[in-house]
N, C-alpha and C. Protein backbone atom coordinates (compact mmCIF):
# COMPACT_ATOMS: atom_id res chain seq x y z
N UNK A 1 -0.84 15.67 2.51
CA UNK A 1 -0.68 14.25 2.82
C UNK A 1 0.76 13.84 2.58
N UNK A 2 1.02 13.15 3.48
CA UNK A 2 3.04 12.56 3.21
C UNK A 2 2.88 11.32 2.48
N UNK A 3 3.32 11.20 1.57
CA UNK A 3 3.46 10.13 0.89
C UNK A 3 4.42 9.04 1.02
N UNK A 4 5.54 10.06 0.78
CA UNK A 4 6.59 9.01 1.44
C UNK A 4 7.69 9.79 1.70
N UNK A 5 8.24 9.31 2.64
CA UNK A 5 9.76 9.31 3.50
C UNK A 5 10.95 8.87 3.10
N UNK A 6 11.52 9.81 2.59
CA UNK A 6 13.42 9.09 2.41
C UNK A 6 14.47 10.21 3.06
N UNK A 7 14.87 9.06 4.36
CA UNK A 7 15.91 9.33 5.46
C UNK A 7 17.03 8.77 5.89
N UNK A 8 17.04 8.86 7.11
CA UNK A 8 17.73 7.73 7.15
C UNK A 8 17.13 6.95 8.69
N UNK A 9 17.48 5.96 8.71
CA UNK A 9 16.68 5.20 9.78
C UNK A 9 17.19 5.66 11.26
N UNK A 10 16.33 6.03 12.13
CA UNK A 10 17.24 6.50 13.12
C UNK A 10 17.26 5.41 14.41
N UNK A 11 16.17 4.90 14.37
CA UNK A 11 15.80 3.71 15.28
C UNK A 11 14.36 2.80 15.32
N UNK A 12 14.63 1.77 15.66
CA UNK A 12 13.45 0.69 15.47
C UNK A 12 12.62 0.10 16.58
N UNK A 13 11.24 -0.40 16.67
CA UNK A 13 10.48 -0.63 18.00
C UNK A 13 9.99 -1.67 17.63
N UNK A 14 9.28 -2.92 18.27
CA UNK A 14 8.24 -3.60 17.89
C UNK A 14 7.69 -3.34 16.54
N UNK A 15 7.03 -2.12 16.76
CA UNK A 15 5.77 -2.21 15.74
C UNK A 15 5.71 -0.87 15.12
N UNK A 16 7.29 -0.74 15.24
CA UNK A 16 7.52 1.29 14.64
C UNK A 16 8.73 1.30 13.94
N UNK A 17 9.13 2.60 13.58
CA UNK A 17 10.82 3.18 13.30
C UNK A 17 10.34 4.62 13.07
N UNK A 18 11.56 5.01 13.13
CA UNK A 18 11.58 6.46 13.60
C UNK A 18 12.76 6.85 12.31
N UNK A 19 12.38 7.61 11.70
CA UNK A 19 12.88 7.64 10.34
C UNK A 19 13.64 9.15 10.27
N UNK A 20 14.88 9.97 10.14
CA UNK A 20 15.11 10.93 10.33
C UNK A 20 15.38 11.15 9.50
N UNK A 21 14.52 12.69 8.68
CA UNK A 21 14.36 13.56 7.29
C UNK A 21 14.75 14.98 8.10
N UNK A 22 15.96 15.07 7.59
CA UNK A 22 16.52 16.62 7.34
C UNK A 22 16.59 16.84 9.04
N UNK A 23 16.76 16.21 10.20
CA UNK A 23 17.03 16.79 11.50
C UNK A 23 15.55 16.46 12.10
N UNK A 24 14.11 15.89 11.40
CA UNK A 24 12.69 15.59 12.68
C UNK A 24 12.72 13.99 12.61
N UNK A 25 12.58 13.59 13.27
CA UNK A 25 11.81 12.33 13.79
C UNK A 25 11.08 11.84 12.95
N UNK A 26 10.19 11.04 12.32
CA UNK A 26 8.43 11.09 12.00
C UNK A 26 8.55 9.35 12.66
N UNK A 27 7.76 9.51 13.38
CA UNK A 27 7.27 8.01 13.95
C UNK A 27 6.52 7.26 12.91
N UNK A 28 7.09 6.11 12.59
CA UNK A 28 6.08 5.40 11.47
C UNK A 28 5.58 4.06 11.87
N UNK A 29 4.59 3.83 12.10
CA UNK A 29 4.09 2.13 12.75
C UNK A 29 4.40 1.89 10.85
N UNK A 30 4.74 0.15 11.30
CA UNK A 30 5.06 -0.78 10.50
C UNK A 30 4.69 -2.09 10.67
N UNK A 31 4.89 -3.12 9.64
CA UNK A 31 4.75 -4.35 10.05
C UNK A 31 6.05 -4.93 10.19
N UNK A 32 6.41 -6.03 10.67
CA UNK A 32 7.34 -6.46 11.22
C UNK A 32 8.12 -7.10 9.76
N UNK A 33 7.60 -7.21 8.23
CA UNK A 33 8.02 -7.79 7.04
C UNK A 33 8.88 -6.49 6.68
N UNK A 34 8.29 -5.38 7.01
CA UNK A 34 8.29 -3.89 6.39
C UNK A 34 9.98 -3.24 7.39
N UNK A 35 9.87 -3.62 8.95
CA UNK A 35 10.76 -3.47 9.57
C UNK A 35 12.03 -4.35 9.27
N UNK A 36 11.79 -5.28 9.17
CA UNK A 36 12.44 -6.34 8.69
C UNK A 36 13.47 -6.09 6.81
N UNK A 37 12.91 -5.31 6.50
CA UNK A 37 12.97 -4.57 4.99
C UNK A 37 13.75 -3.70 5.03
N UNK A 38 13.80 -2.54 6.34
CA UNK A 38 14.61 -1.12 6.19
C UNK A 38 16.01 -1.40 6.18
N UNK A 39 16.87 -2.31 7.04
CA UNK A 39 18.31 -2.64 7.18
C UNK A 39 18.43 -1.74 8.53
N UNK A 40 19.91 -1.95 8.90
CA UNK A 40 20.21 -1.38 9.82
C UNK A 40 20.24 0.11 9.98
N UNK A 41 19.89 0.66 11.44
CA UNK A 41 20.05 2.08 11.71
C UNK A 41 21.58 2.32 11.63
N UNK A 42 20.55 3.40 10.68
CA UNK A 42 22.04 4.65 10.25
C UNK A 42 22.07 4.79 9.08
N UNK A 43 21.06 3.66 8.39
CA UNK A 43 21.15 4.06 6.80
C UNK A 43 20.16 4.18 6.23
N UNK A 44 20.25 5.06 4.98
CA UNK A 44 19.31 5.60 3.86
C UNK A 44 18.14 4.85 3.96
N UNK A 45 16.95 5.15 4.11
CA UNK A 45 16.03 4.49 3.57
C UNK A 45 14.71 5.18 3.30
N UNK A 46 13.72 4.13 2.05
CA UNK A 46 13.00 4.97 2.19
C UNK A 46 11.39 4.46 2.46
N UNK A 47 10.76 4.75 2.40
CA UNK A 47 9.35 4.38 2.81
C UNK A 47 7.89 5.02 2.55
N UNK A 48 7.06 4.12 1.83
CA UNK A 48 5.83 4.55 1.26
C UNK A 48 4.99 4.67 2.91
N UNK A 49 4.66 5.91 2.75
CA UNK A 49 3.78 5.95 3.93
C UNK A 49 1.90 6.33 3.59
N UNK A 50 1.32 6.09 4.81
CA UNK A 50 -0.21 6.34 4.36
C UNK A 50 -0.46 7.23 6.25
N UNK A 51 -0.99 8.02 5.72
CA UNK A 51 -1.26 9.00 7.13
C UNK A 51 -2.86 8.95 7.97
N UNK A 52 -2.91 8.36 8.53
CA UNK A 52 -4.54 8.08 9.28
C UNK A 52 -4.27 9.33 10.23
N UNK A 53 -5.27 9.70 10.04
CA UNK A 53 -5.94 10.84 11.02
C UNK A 53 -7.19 10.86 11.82
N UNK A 54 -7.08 10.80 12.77
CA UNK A 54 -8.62 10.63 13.92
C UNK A 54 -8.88 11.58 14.71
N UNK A 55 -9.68 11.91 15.37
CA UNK A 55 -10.38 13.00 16.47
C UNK A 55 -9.28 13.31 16.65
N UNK A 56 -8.23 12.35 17.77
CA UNK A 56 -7.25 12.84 18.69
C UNK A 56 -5.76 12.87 18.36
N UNK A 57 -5.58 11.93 16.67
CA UNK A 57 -4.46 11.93 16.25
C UNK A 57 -3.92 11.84 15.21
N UNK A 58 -2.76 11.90 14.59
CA UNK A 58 -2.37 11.73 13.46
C UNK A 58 -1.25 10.74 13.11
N UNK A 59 -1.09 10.20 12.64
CA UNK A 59 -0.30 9.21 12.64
C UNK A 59 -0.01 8.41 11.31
N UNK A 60 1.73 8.09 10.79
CA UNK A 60 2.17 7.67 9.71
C UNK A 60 2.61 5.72 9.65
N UNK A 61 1.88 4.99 8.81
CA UNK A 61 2.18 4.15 8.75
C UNK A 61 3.01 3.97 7.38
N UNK A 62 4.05 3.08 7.70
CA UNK A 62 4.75 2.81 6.66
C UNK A 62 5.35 1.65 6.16
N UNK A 63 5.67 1.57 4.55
CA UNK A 63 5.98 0.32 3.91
C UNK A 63 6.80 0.31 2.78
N UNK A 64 7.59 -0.74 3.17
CA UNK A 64 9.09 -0.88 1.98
C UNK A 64 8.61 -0.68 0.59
N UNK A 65 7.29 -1.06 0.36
CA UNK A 65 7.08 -1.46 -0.96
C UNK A 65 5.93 -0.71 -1.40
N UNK A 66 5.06 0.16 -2.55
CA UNK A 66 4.04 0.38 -2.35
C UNK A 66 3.20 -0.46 -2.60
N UNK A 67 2.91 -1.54 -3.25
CA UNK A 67 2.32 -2.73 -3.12
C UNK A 67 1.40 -2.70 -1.89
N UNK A 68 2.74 -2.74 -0.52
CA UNK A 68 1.91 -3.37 1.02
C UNK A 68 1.29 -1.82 1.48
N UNK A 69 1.45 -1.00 0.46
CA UNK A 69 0.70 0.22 0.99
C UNK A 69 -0.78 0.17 0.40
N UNK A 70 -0.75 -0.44 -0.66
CA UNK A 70 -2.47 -0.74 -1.54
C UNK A 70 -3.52 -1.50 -1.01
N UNK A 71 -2.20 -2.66 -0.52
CA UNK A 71 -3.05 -3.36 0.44
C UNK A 71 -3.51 -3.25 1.50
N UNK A 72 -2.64 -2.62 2.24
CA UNK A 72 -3.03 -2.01 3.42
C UNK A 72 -4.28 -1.20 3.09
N UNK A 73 -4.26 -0.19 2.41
CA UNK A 73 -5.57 0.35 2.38
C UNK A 73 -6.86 -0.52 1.69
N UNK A 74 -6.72 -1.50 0.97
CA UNK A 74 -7.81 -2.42 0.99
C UNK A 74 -7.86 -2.90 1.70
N UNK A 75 -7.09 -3.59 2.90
CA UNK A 75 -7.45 -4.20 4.10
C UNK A 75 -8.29 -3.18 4.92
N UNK A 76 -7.84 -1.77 5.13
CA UNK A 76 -8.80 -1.28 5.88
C UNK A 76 -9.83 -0.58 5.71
N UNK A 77 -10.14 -1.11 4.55
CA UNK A 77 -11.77 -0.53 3.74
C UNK A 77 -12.72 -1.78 3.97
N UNK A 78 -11.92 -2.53 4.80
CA UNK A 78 -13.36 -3.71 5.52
C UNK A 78 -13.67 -3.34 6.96
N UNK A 79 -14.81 -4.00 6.66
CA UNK A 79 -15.52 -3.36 8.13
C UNK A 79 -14.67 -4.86 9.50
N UNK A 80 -14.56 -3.78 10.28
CA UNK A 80 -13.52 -4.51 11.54
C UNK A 80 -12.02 -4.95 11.28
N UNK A 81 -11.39 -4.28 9.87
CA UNK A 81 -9.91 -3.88 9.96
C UNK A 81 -9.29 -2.96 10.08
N UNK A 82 -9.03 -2.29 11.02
CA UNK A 82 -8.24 -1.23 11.50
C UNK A 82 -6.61 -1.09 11.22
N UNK A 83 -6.18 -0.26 11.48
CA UNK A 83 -4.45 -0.42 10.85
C UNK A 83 -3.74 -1.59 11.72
N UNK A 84 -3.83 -1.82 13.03
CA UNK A 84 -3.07 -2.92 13.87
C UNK A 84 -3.26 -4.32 13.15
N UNK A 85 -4.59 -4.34 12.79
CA UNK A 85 -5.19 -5.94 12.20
C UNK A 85 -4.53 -5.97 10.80
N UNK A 86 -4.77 -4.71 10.27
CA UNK A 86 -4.08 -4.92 8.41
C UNK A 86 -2.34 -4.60 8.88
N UNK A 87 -1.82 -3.94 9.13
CA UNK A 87 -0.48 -4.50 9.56
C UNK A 87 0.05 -5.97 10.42
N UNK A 88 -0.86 -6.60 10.89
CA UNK A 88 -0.70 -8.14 11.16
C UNK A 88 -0.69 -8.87 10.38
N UNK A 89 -1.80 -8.67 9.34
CA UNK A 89 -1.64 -9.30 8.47
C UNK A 89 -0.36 -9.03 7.28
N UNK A 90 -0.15 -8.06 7.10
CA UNK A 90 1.03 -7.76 6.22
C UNK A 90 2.27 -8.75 6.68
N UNK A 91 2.11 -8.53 8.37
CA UNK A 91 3.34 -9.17 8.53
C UNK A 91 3.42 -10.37 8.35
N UNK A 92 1.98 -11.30 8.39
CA UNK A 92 2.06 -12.88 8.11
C UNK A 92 2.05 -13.26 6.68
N UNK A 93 1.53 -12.55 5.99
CA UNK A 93 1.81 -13.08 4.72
C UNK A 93 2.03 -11.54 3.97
N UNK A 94 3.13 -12.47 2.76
CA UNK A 94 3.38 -11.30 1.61
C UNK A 94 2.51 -10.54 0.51
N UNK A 95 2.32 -9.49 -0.13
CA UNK A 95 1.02 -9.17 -0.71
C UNK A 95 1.14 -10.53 -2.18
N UNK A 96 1.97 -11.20 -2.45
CA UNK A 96 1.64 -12.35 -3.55
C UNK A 96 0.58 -13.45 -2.72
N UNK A 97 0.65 -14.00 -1.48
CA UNK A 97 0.63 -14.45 -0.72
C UNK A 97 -1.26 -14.10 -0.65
N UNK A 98 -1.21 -13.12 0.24
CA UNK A 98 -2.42 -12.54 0.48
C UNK A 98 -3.14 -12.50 -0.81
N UNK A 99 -2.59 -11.79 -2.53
CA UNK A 99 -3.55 -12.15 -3.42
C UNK A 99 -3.89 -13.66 -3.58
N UNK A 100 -3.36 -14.03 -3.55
CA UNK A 100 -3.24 -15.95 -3.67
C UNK A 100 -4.74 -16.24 -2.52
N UNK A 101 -5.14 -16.03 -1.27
CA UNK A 101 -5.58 -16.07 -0.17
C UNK A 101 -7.23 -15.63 -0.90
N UNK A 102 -6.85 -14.56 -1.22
CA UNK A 102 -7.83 -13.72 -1.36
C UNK A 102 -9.04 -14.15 -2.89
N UNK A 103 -8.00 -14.70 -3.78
CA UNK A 103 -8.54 -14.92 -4.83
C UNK A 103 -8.77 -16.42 -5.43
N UNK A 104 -8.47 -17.16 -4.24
CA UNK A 104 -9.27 -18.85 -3.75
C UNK A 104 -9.81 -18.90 -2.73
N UNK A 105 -9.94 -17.95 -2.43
CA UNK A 105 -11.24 -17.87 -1.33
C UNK A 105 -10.52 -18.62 0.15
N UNK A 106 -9.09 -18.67 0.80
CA UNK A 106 -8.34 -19.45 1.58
C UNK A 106 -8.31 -17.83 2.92
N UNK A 107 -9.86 -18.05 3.24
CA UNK A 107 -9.66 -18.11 5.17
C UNK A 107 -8.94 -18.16 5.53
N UNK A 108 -8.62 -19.53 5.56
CA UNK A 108 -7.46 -19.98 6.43
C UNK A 108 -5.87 -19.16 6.82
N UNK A 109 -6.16 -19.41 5.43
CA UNK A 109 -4.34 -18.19 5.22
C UNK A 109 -4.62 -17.05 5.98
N UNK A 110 -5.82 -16.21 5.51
CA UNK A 110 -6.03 -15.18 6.22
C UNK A 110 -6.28 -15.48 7.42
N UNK A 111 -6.35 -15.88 8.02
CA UNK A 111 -6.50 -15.93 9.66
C UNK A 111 -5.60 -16.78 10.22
N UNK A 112 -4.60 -16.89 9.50
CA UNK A 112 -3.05 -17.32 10.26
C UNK A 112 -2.43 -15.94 11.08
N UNK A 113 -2.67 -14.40 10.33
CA UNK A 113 -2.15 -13.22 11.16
C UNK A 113 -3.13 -13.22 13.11
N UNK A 114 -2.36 -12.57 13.28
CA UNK A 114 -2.48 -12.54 14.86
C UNK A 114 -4.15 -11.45 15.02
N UNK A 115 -4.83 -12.00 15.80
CA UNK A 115 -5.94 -10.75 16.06
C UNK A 115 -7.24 -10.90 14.75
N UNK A 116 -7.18 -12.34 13.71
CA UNK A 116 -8.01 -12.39 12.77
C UNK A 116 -8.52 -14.01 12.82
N UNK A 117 -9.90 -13.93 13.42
CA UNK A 117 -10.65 -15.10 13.61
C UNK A 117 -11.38 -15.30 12.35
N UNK A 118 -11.64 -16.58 12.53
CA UNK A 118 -12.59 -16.97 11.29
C UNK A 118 -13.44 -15.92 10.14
N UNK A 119 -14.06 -15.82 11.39
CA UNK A 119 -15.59 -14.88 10.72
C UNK A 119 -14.41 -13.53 9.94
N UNK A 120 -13.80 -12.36 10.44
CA UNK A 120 -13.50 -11.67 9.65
C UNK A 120 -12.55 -12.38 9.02
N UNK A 121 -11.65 -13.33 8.77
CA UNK A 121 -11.19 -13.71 7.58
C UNK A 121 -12.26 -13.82 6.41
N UNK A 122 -13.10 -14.58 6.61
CA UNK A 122 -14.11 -14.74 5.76
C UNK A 122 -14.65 -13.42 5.22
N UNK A 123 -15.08 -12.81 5.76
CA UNK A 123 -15.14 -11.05 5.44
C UNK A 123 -14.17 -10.37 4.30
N UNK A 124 -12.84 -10.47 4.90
CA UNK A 124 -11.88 -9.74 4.22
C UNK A 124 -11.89 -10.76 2.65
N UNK A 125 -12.26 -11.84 2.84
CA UNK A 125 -11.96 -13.07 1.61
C UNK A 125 -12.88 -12.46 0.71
N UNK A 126 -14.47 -11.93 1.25
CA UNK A 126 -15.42 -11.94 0.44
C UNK A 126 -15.51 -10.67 0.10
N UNK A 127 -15.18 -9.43 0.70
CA UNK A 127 -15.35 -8.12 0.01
C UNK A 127 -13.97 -7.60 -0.36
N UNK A 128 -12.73 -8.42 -0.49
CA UNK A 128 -11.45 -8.13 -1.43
C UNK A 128 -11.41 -8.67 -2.89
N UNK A 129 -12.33 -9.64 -3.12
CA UNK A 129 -12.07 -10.57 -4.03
C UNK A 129 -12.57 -9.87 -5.30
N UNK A 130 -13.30 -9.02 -5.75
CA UNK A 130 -13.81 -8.20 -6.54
C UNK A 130 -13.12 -6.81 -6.45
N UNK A 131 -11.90 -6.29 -5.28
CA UNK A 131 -11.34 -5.21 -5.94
C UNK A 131 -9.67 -5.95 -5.75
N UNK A 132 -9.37 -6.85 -6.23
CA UNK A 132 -7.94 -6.98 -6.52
C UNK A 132 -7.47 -6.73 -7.08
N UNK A 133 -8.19 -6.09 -8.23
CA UNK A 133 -7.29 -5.51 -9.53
C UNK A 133 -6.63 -4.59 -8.93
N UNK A 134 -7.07 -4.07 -8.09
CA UNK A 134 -5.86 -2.74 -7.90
C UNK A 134 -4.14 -2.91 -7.55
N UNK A 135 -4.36 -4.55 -6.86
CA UNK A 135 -3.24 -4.54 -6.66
C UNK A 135 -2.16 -5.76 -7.59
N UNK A 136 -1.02 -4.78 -8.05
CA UNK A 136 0.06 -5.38 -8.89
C UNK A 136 0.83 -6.90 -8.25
N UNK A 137 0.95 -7.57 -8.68
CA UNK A 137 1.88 -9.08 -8.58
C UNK A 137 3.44 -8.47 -8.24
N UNK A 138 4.21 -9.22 -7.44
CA UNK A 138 5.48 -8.82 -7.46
C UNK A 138 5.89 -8.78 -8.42
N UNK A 139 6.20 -9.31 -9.68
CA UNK A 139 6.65 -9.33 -10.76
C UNK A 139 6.12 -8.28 -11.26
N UNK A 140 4.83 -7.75 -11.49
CA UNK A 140 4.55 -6.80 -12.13
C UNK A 140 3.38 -7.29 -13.26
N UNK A 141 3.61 -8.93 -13.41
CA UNK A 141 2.42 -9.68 -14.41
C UNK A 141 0.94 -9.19 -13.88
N UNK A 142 0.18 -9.21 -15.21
CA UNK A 142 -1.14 -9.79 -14.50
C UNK A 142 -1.30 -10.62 -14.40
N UNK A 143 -2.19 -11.13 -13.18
CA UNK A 143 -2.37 -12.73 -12.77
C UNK A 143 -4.06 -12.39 -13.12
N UNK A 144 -4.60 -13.13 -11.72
CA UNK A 144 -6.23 -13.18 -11.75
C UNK A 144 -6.74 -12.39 -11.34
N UNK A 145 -7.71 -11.10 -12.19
CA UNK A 145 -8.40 -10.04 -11.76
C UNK A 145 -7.33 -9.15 -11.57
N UNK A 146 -6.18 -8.99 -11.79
CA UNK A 146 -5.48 -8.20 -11.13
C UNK A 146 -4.69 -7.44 -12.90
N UNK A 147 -4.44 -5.61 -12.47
CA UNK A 147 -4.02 -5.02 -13.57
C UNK A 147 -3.11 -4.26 -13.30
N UNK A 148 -2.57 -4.51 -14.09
CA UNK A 148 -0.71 -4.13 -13.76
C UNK A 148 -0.60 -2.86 -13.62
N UNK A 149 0.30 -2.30 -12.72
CA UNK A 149 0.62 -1.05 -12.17
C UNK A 149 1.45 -0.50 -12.77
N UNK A 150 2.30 0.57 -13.42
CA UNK A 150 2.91 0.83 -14.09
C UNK A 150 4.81 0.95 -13.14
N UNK A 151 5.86 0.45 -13.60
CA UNK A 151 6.59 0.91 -12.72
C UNK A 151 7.07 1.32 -12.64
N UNK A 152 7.49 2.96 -12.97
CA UNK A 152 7.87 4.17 -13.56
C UNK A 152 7.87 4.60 -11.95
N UNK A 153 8.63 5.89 -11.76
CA UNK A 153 9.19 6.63 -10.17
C UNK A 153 7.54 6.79 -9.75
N UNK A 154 7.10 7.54 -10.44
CA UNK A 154 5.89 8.65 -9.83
C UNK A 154 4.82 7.77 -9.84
N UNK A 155 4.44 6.52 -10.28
CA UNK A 155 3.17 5.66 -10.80
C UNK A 155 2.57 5.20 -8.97
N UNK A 156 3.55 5.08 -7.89
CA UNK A 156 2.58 4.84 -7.15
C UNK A 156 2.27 6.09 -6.57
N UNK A 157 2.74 7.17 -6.20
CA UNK A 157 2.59 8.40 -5.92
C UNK A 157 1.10 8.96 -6.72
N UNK A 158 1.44 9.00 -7.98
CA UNK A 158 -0.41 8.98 -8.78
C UNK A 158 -1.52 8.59 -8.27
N UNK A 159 -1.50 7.19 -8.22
CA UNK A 159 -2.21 6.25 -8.06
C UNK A 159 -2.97 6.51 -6.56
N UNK A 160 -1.89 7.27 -5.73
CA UNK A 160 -2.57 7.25 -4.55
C UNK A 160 -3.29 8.19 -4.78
N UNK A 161 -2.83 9.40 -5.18
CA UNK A 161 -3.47 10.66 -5.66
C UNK A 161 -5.09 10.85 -6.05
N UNK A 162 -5.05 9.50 -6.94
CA UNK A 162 -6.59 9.75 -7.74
C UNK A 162 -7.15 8.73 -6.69
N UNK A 163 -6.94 8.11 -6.00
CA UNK A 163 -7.19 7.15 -4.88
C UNK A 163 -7.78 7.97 -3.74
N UNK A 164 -6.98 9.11 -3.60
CA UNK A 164 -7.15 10.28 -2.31
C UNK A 164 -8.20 10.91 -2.88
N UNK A 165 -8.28 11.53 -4.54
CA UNK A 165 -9.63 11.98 -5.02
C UNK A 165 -11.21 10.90 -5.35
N UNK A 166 -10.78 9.94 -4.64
CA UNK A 166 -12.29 9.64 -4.74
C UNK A 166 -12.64 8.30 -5.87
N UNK A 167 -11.52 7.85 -6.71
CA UNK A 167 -11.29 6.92 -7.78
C UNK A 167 -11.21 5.37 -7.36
N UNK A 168 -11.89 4.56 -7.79
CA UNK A 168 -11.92 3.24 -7.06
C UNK A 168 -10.58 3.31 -8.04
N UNK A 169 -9.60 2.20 -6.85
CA UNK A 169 -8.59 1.26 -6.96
C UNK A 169 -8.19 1.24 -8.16
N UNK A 170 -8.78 0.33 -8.81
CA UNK A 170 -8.61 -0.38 -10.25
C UNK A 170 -9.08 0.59 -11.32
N UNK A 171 -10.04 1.46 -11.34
CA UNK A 171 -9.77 2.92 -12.33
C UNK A 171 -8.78 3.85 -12.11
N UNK A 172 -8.16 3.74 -11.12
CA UNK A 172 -6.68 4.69 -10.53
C UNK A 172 -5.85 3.94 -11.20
N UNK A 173 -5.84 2.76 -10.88
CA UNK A 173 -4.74 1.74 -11.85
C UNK A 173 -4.53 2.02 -13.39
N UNK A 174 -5.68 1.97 -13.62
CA UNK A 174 -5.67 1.95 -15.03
C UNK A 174 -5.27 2.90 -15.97
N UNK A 175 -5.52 4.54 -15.07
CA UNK A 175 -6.18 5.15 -15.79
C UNK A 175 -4.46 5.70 -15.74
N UNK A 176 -3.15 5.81 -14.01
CA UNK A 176 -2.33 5.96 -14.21
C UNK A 176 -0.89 5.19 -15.09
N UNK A 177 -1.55 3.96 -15.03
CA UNK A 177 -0.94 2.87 -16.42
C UNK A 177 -1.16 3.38 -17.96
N UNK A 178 -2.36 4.00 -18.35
CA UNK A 178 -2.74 4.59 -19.36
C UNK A 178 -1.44 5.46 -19.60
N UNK A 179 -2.00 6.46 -18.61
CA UNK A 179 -0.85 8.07 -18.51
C UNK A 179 0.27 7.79 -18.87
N UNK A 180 0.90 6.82 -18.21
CA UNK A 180 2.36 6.53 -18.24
C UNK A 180 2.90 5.89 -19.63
N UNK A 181 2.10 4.89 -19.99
CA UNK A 181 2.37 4.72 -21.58
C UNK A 181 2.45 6.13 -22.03
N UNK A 182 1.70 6.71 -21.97
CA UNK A 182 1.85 8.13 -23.41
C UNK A 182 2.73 8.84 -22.87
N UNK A 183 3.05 9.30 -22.04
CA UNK A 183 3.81 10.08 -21.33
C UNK A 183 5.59 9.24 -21.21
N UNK A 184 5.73 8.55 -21.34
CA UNK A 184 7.02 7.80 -20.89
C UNK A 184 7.24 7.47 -19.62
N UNK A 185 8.49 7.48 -19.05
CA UNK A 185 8.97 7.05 -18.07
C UNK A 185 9.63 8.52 -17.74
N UNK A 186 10.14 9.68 -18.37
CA UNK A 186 10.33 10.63 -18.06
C UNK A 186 9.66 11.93 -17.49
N UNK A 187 8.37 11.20 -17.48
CA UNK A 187 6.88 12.39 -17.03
C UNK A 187 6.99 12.69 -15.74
N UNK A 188 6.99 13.92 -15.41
CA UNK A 188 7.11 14.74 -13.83
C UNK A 188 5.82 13.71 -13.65
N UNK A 189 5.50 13.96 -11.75
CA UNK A 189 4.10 13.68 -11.36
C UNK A 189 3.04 14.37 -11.62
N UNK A 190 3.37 15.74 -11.39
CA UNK A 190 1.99 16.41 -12.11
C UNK A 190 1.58 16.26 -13.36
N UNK A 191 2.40 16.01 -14.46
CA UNK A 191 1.89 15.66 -15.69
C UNK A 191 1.52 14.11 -15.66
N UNK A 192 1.91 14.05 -15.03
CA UNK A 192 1.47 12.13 -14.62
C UNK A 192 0.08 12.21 -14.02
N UNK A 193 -0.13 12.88 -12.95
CA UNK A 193 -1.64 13.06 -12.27
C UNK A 193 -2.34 13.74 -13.46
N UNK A 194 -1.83 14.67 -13.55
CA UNK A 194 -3.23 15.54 -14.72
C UNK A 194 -4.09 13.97 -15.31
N UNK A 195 -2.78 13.79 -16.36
CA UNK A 195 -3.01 12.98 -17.39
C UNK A 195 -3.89 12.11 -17.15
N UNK A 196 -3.46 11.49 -16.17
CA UNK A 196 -4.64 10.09 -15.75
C UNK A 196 -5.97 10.53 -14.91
N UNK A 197 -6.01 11.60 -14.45
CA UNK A 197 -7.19 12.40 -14.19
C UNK A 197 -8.09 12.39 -15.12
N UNK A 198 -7.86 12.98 -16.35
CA UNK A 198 -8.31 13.41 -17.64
C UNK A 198 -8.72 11.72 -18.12
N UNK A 199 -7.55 10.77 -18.21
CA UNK A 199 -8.31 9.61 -18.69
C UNK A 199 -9.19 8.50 -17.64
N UNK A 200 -9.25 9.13 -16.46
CA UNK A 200 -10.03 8.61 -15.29
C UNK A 200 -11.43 8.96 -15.58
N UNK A 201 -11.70 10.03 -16.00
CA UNK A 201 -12.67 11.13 -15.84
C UNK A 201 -13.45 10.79 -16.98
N UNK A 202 -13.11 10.03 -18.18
CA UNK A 202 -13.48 9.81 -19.20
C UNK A 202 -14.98 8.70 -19.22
């Protein structure tokens, strides 16, 4: 699985960029907050990516922040959000924004993005609102329901990890916030994954 990308930007589309690591291409759909984020082609950048794979394809979406990568994948763990609809929404509102939306119960907000009517706003309002902990505040505070992410190099890299093994959200959170206290800020990732494995598992 690619986690993430650091290149340099080689060129930008609507609803893509094309990111060049070591001489390949990798096409990455984005949201337009996220495009808006990289700076101009020709320079360094880097990008949390999430890789969807289907019958006929494979394909890298990507995001400035890992934040809009958490969310993104809670957006598309509802039924009738697909990556186009949860990257619309990324692009209309910010993930402070969207927790705010999500955790007063505000439809509305959510169905300001392009391609999201009533009814699934209401959807995404009612089956996000009980896993927000997973996702961190810009600042890094906890707010409401929500448990702080650790912000050490490797903590979102983990997180996806025990996320990819099968770990709801907010026990991935926790368990790599745990790790990282005992471990420091100097802990490789694998001793970072073990660790919070072991206190996931508990």
């Amino acid at each position: 699985m690619i986690a993430k990308l650091k290149g340099r930007l080689d060129s930008t589309g609507l609803d893509h960029a094309i990111i060049d690591v070591g001489g390949v291409g990798y096409l990455v759909g984005a949201s337009s907050r996220t495009l808006a984020a990289l700076g101009p082609v020709g320079e360094a950048v880097t990008v949390h990516t999430e890789m969807l794979v289907s019958d006929d394809a494979i394909r890298l979406v990507g995001f400035s922040r890992a934040e809009e990568r958490d969310w993104f994948r809670l957006l598309t763990g509802v039924q009738g959000v697909g990556s186009r609809v949860a990257l619309a929404i990324l692009s209309a509102l910010e993930p402070a924004e969207l927790h705010r939306a999500v955790a007063t119960g505000d439809k509305a907000m959510v169905a300001r993005a392009n391609g999201v009517g009533p009814k699934l706003a209401q959807r995404i309002v009612n089956e996000l609102k009980d896993k927000i902990g997973a996702v961190p505040t810009s600042a890094g505070a906890v707010g409401i329901g929500l448990t702080a992410v650790p912000s050490g190099g490797f903590s979102a890299d983990a997180l996806s990890a025990l996320q990819n093994l099968g770990f709801r959200p907010a026990e991935a959170s926790s368990a790599v916030a745990a790790a990282e206290e005992e471990l420091g800020d100097g802990a490789s990732l694998d001793a970072l994954v073990r660790l919070a494995l072991r206190k996931a598992a508990k």
